[in-house]
PDB file of N, CA and C in Angstrom:
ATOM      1  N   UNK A   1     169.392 -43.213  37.487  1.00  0.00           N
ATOM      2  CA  UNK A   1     168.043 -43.709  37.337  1.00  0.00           C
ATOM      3  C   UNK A   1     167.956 -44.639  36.128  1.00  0.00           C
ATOM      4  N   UNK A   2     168.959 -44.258  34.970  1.00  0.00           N
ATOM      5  CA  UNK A   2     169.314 -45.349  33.836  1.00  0.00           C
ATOM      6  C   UNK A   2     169.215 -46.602  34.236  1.00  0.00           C
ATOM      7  N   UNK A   3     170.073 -47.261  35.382  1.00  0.00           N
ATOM      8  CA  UNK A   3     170.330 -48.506  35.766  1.00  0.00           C
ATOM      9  C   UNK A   3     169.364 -48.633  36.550  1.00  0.00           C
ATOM     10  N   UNK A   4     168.308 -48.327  36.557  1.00  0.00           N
ATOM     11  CA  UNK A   4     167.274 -48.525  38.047  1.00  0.00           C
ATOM     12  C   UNK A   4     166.328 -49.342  37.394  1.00  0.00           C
ATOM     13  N   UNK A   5     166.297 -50.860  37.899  1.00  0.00           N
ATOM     14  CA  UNK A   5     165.044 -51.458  37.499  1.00  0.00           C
ATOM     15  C   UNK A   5     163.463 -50.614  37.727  1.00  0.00           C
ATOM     16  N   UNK A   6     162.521 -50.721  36.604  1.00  0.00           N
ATOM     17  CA  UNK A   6     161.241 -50.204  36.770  1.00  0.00           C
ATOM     18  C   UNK A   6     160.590 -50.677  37.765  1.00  0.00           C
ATOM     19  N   UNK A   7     160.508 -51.769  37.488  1.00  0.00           N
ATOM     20  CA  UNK A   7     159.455 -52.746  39.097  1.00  0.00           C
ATOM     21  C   UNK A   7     160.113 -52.314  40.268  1.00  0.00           C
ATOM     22  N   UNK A   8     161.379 -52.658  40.182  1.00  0.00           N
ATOM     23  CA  UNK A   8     161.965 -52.039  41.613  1.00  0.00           C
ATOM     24  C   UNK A   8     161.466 -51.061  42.013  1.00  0.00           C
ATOM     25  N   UNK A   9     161.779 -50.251  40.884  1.00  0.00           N
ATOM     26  CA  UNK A   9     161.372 -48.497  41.598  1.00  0.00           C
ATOM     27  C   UNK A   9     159.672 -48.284  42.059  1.00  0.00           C
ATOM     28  N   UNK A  10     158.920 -48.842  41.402  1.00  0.00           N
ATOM     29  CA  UNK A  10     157.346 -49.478  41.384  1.00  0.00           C
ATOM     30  C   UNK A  10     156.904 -49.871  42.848  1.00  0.00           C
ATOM     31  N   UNK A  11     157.888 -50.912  43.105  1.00  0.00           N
ATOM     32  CA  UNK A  11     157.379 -51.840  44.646  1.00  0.00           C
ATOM     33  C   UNK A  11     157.822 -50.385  45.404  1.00  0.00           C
ATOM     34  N   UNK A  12     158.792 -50.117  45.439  1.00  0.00           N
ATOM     35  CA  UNK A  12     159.823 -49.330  46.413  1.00  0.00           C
ATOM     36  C   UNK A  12     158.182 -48.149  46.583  1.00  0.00           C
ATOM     37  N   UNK A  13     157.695 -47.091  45.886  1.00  0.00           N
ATOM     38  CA  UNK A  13     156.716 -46.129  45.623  1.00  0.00           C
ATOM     39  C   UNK A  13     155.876 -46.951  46.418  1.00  0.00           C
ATOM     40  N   UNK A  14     155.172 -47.739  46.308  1.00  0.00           N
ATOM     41  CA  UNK A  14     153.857 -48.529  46.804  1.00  0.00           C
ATOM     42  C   UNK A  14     154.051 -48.911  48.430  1.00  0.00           C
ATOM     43  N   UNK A  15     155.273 -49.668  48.379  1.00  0.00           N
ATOM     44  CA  UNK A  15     155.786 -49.743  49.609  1.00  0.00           C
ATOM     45  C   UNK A  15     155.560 -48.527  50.597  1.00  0.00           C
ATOM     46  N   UNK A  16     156.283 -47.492  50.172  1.00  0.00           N
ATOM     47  CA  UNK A  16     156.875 -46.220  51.051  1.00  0.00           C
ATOM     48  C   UNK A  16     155.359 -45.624  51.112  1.00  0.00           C
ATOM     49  N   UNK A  17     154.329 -45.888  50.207  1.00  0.00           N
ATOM     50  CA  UNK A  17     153.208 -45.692  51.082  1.00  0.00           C
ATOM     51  C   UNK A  17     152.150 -46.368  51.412  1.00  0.00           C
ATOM     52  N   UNK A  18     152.295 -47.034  51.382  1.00  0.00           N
ATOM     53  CA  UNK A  18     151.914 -48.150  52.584  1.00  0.00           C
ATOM     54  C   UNK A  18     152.371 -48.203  53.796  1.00  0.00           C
ATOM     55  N   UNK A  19     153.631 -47.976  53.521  1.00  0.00           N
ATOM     56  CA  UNK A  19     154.389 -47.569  55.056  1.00  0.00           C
ATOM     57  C   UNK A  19     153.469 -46.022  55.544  1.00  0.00           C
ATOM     58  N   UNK A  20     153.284 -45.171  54.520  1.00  0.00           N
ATOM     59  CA  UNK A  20     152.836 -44.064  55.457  1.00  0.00           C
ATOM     60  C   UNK A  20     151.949 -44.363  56.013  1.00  0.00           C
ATOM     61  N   UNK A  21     150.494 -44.317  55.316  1.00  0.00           N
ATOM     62  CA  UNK A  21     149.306 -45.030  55.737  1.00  0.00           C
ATOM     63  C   UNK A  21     149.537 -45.597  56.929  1.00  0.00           C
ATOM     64  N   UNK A  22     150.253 -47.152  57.032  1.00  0.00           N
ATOM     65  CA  UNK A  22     150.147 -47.807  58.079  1.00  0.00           C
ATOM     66  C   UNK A  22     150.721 -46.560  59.874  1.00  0.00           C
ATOM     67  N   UNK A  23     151.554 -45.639  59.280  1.00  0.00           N
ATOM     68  CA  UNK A  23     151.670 -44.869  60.001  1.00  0.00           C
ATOM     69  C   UNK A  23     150.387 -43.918  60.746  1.00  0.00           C
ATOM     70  N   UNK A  24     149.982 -43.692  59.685  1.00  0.00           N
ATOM     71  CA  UNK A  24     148.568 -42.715  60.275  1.00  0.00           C
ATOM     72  C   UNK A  24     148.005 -43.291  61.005  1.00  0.00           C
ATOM     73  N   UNK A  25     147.663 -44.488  60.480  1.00  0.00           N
ATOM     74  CA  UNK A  25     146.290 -45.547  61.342  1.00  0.00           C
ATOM     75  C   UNK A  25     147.046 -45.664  62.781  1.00  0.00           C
ATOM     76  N   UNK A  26     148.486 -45.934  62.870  1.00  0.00           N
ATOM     77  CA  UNK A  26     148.520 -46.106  63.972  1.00  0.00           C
ATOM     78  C   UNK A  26     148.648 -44.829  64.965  1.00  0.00           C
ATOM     79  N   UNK A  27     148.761 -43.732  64.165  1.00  0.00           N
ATOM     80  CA  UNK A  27     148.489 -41.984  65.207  1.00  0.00           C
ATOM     81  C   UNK A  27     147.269 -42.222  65.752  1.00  0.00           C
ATOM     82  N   UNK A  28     146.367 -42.629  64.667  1.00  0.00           N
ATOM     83  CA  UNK A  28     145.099 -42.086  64.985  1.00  0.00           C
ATOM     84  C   UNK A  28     144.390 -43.859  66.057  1.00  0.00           C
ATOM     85  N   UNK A  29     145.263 -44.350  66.006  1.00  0.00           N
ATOM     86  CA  UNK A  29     144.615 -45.574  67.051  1.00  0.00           C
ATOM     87  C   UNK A  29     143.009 -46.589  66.625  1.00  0.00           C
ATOM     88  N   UNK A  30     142.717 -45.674  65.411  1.00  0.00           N
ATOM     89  CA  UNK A  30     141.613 -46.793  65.134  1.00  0.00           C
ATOM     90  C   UNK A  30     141.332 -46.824  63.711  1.00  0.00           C
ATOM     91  N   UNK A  31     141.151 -47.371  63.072  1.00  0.00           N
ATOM     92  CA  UNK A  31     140.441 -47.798  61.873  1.00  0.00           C
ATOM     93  C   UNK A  31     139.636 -47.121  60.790  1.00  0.00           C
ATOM     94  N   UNK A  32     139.852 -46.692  59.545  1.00  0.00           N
ATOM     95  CA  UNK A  32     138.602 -45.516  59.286  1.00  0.00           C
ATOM     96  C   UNK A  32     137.596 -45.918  59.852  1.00  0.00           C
ATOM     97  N   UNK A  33     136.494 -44.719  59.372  1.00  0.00           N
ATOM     98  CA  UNK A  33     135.101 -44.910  60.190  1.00  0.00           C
ATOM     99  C   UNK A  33     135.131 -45.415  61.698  1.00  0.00           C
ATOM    100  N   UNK A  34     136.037 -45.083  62.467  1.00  0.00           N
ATOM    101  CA  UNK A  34     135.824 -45.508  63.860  1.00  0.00           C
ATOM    102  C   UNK A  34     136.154 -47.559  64.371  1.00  0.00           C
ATOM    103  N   UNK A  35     136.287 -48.053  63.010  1.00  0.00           N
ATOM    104  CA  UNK A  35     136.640 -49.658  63.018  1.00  0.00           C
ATOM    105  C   UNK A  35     137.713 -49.913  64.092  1.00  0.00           C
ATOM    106  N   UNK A  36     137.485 -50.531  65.117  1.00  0.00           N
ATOM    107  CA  UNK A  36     138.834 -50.866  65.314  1.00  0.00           C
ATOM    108  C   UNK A  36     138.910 -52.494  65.055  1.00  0.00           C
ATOM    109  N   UNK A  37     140.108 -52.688  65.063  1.00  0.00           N
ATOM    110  CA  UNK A  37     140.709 -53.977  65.215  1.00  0.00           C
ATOM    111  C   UNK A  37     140.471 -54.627  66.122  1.00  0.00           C
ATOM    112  N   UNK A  38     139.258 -55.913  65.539  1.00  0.00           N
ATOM    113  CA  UNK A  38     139.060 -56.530  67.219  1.00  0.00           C
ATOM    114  C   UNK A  38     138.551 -58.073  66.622  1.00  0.00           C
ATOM    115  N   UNK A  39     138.338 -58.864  67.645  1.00  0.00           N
ATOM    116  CA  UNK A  39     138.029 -60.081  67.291  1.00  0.00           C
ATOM    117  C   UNK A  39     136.318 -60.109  67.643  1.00  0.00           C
ATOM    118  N   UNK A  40     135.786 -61.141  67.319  1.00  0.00           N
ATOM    119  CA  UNK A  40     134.495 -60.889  67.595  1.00  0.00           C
ATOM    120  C   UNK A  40     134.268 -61.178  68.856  1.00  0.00           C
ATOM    121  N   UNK A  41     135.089 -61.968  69.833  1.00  0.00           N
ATOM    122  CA  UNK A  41     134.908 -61.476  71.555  1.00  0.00           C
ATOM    123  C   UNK A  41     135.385 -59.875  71.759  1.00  0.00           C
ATOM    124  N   UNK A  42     135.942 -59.838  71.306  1.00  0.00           N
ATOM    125  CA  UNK A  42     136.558 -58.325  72.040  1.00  0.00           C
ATOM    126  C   UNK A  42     135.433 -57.238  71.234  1.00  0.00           C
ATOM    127  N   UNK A  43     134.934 -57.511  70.076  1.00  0.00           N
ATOM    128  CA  UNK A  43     133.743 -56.611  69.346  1.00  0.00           C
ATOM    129  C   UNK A  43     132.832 -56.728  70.272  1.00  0.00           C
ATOM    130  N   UNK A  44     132.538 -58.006  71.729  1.00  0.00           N
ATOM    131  CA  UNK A  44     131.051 -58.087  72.240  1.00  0.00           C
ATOM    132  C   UNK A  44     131.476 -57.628  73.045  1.00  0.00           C
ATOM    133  N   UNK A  45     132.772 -57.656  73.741  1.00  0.00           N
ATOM    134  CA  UNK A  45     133.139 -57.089  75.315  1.00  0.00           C
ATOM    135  C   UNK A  45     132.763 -55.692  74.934  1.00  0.00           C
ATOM    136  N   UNK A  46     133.042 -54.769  73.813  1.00  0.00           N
ATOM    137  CA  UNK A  46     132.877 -53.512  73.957  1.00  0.00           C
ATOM    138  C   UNK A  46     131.240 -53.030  73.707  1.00  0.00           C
ATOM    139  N   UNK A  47     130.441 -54.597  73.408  1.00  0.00           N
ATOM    140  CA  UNK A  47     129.542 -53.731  73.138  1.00  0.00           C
ATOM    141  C   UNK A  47     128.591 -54.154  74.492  1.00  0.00           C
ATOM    142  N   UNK A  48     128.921 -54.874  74.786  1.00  0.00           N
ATOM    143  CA  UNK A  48     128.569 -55.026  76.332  1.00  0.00           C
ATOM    144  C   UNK A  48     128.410 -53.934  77.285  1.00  0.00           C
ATOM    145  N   UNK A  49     129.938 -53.373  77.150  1.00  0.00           N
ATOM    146  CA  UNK A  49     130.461 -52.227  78.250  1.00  0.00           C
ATOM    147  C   UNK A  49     130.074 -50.536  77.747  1.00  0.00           C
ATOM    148  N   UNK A  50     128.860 -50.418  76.574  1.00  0.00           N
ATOM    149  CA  UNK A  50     128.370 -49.239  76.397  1.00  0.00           C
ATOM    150  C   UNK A  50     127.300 -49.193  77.549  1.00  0.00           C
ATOM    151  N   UNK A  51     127.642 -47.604  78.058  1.00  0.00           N
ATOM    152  CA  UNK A  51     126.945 -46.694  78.356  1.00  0.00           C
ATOM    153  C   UNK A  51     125.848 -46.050  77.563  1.00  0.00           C
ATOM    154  N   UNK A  52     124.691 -45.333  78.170  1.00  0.00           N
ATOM    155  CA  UNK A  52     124.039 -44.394  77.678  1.00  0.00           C
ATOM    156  C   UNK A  52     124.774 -43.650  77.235  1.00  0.00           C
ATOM    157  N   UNK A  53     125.560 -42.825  77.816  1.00  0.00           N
ATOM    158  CA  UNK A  53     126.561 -41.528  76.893  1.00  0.00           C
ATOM    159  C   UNK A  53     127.110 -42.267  75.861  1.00  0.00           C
ATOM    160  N   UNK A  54     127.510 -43.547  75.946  1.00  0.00           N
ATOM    161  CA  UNK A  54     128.684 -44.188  74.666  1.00  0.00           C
ATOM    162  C   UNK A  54     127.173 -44.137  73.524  1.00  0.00           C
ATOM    163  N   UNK A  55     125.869 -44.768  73.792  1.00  0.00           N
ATOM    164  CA  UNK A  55     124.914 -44.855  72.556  1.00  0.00           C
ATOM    165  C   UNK A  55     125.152 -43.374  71.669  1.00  0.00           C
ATOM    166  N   UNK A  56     124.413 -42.416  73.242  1.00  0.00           N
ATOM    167  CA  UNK A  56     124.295 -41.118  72.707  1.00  0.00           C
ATOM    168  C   UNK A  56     125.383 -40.192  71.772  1.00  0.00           C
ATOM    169  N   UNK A  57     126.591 -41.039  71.526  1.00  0.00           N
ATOM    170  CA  UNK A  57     127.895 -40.479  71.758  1.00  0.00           C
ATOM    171  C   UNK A  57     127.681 -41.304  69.525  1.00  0.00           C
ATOM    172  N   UNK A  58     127.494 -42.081  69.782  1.00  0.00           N
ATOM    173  CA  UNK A  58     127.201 -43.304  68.884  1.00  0.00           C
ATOM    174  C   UNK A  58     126.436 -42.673  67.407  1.00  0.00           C
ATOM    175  N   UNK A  59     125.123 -42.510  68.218  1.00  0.00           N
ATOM    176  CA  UNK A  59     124.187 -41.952  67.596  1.00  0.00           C
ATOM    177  C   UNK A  59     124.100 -40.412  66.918  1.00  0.00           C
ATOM    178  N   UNK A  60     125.070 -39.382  67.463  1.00  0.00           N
ATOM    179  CA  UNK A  60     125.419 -38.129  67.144  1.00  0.00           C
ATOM    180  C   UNK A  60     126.761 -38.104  66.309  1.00  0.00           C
ATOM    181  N   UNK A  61     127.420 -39.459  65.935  1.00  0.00           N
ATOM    182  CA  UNK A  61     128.406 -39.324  65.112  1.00  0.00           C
ATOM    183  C   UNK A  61     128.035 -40.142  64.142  1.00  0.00           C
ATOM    184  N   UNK A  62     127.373 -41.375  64.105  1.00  0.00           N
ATOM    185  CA  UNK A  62     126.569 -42.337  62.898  1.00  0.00           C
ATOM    186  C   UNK A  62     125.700 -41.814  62.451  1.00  0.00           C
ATOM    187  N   UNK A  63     124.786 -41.321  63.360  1.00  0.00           N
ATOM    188  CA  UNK A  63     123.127 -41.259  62.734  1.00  0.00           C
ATOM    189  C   UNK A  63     122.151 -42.736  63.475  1.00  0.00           C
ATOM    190  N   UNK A  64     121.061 -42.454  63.478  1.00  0.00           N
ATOM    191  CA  UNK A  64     120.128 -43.690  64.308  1.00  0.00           C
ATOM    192  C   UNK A  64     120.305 -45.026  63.622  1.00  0.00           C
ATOM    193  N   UNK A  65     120.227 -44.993  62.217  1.00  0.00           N
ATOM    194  CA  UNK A  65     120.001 -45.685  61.201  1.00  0.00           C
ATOM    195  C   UNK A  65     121.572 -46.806  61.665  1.00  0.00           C
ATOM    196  N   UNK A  66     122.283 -46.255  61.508  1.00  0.00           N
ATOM    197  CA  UNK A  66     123.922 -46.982  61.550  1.00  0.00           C
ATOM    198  C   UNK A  66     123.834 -47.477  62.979  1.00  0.00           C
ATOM    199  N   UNK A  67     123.564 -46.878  64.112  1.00  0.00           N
ATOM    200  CA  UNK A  67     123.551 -47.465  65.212  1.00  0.00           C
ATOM    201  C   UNK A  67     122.729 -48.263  65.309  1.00  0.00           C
ATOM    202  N   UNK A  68     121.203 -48.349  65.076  1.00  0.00           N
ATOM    203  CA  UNK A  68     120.644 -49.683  65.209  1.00  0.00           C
ATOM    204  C   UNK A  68     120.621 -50.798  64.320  1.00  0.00           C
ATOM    205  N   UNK A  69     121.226 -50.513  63.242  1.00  0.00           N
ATOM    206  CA  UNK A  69     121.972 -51.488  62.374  1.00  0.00           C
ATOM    207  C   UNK A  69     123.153 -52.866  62.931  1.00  0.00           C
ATOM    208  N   UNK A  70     124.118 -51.520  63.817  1.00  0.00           N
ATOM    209  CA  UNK A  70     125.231 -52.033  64.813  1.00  0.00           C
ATOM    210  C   UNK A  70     124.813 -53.026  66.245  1.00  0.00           C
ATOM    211  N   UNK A  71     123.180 -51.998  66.583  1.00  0.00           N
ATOM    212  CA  UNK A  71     122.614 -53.259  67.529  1.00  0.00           C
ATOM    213  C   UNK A  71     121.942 -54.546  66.935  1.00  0.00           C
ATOM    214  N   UNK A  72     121.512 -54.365  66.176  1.00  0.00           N
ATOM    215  CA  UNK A  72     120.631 -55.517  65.628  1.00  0.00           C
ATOM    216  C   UNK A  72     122.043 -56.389  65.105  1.00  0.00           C
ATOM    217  N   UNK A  73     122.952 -56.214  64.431  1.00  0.00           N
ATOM    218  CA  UNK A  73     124.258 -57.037  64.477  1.00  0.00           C
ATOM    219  C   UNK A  73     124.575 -57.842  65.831  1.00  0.00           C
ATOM    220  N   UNK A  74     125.013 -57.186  67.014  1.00  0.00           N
ATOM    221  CA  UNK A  74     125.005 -57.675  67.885  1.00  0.00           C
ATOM    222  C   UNK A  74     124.757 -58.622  68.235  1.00  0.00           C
ATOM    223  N   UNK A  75     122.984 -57.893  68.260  1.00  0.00           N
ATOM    224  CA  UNK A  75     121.706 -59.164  69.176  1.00  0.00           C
ATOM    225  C   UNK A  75     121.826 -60.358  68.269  1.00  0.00           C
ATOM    226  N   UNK A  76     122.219 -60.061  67.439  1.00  0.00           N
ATOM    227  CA  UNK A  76     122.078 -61.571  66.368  1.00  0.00           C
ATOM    228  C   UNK A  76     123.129 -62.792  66.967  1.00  0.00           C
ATOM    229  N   UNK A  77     123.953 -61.957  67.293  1.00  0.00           N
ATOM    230  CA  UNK A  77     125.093 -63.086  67.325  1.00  0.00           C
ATOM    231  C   UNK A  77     124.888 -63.469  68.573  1.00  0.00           C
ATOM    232  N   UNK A  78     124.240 -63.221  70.098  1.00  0.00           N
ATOM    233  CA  UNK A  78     124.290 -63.427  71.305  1.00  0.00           C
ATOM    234  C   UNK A  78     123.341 -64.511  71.754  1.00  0.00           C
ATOM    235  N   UNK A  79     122.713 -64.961  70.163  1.00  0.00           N
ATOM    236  CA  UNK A  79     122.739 -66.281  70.261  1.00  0.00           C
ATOM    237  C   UNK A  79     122.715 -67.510  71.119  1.00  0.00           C
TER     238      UNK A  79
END
């Protein structure tokens, strides 16, 4: 460990978790808070393709407040 550059050993730590992290996100398939990775067509295709159960589904894991926040985002952009 004598001969071991500091920074080296520094990046190498930061790296190896970053690597984990990037691991989790991809177990868990989406984004904290439910974010996924999308472009802003593919953000409207999905919000297009909600259901009543998807709102209701929406609304019992956000709260009202966050979901009509998320619609009024929307409607803005459909422009």
């Amino acid at each position: 460990m004598k001969d071991e550059n500091l920074l080296t050993r520094a990046l190498q730590i930061n790296s190896d978790f970053f690597i984990s992290v990037d691991k989790k996100f991809k177990q868990m398939g989406k984004m904290p808070y439910g974010q996924v990775k999308a472009t802003p067509k593919e953000q409207r295709e999905e919000f297009n393709k909600l259901t009543p159960q998807d709102m209701q589904e929406l609304i019992q894991k956000h709260g009202p407040e966050a979901v009509n926040e998320y619609i009024r985002k929307m409607m803005q952009g459909e422009k």
